[in-house]
Protein backbone atom coordinates (compact mmCIF):
# COMPACT_ATOMS: atom_id res chain seq x y z
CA UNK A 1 159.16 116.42 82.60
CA UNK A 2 156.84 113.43 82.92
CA UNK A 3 154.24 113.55 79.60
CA UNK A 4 152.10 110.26 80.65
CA UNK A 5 148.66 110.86 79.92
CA UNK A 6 145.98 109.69 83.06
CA UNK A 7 142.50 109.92 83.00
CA UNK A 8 141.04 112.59 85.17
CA UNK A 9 139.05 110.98 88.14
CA UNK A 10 136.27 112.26 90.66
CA UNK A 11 138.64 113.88 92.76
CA UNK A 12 140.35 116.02 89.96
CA UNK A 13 136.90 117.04 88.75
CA UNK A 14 135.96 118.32 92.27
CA UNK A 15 138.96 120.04 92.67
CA UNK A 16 138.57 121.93 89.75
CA UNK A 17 135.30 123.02 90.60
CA UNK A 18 136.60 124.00 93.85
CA UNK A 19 139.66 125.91 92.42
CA UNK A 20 136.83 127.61 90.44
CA UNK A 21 134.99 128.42 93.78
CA UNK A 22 138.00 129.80 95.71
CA UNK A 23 138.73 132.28 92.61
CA UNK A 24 135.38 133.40 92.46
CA UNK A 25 134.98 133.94 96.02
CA UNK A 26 138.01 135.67 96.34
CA UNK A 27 136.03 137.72 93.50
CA UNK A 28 139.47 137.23 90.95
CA UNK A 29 139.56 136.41 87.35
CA UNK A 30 142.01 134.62 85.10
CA UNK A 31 143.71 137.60 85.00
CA UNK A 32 143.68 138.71 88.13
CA UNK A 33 145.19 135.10 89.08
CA UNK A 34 148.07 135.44 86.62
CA UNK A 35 149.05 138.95 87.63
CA UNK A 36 148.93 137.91 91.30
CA UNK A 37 150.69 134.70 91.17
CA UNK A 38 153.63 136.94 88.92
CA UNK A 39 152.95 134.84 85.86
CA UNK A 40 153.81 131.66 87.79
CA UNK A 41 150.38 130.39 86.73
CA UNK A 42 149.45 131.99 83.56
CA UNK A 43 145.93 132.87 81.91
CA UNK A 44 145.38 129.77 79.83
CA UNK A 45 146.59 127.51 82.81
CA UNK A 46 144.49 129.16 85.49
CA UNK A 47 141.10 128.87 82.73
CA UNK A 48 142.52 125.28 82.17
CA UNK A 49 142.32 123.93 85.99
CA UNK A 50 138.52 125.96 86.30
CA UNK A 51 137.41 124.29 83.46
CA UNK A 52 139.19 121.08 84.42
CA UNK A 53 140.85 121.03 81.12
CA UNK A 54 144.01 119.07 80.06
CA UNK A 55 146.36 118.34 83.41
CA UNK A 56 144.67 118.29 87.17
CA UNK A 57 145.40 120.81 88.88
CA UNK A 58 149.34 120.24 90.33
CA UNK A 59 149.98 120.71 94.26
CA UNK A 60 152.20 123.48 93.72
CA UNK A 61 149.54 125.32 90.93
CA UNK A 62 146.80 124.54 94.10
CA UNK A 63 148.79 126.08 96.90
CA UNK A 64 149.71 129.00 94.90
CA UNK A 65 145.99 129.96 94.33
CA UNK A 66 144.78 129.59 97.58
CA UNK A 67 147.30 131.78 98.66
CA UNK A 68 146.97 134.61 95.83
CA UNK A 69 143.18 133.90 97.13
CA UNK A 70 143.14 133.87 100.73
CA UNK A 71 142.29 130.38 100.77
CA UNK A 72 142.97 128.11 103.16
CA UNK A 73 144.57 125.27 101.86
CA UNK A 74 143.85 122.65 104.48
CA UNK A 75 140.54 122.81 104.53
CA UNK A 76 139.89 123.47 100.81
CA UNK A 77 141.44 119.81 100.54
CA UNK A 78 139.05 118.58 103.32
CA UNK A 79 136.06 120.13 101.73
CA UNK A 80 137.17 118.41 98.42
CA UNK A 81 137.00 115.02 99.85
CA UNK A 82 134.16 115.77 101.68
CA UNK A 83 132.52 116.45 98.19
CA UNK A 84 134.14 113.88 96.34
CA UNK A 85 133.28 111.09 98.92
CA UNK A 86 129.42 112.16 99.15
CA UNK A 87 129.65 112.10 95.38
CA UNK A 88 130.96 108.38 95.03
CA UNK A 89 128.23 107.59 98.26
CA UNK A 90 125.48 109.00 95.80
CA UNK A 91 126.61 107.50 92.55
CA UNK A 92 126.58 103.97 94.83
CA UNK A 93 122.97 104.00 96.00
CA UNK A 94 122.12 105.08 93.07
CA UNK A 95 124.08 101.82 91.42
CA UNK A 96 121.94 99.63 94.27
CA UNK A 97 118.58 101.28 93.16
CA UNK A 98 119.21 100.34 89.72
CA UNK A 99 119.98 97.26 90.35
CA UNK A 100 117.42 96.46 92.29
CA UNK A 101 115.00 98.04 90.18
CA UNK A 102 116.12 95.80 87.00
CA UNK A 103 116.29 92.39 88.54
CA UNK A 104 113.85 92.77 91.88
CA UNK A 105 113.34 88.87 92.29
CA UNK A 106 117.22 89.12 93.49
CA UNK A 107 116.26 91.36 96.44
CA UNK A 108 113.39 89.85 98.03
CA UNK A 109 113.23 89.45 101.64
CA UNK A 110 113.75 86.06 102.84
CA UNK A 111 110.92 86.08 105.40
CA UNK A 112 108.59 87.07 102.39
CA UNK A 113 109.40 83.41 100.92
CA UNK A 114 109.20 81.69 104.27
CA UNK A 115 106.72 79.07 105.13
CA UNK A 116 106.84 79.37 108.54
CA UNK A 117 106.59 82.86 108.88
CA UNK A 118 103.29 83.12 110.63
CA UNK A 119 104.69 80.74 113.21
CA UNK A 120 107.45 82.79 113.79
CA UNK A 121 106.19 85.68 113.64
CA UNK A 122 103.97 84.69 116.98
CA UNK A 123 106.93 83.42 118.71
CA UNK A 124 108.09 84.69 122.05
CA UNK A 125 110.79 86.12 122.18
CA UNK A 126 113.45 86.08 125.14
């Protein structure tokens, strides 16, 4: 079995705190997930991939608990991208914002620095 060590990303972390959700909604424990699953996931594991400890969560670990939880497993993936892309949308405009807070001569708006502007601005337009 592969041993490479990767760096958990946004994705991973959202699916852990999903795998989290679909346990608790399904109102399970650790425990509860290792006796239902017959051991194929066991305690440590399942409190690993809630905690999003060690490994990601592994396809087969994910379809197993959304079946011992009468999950869906289609649309738990959608709602993790779903989360995971308005995550990375958030962490950019919040990027922009402080960027253009710590260098605002870089973002001025051209028609601020124009010398015809008044003329323009009293143009017809067609």
């Amino acid at each position: 079995m592969a041993t490479n060590k990767r760096e958990r990303n946004l994705v991973d972390e959202v699916a852990a705190k999903a795998m989290n959700r679909v346990i608790e909604r399904a109102g399970m424990n650790n425990s509860a997930v290792d006796r239902a699953s017959k051991s194929s996931i066991g305690y440590n594991r399942v409190r690993d991939i809630r905690n999003g400890l060690k490994a990601p969560v592994r396809l087969s670990e994910f379809l197993l608990i959304c079946d011992v939880c009468g999950a869906d497993p289609v649309q738990t993936v959608r709602d993790i991208l779903a989360e995971a892309s308005r995550i990375e949308a958030e962490r950019a405009a919040d990027e922009m914002a402080d960027r253009i807070a710590a260098n605002p001569e870089q973002f001025d708006v051209a028609a601020n620095d124009d010398p015809n502007k008044e003329n323009e601005a009293t143009t017809p337009r067609e």
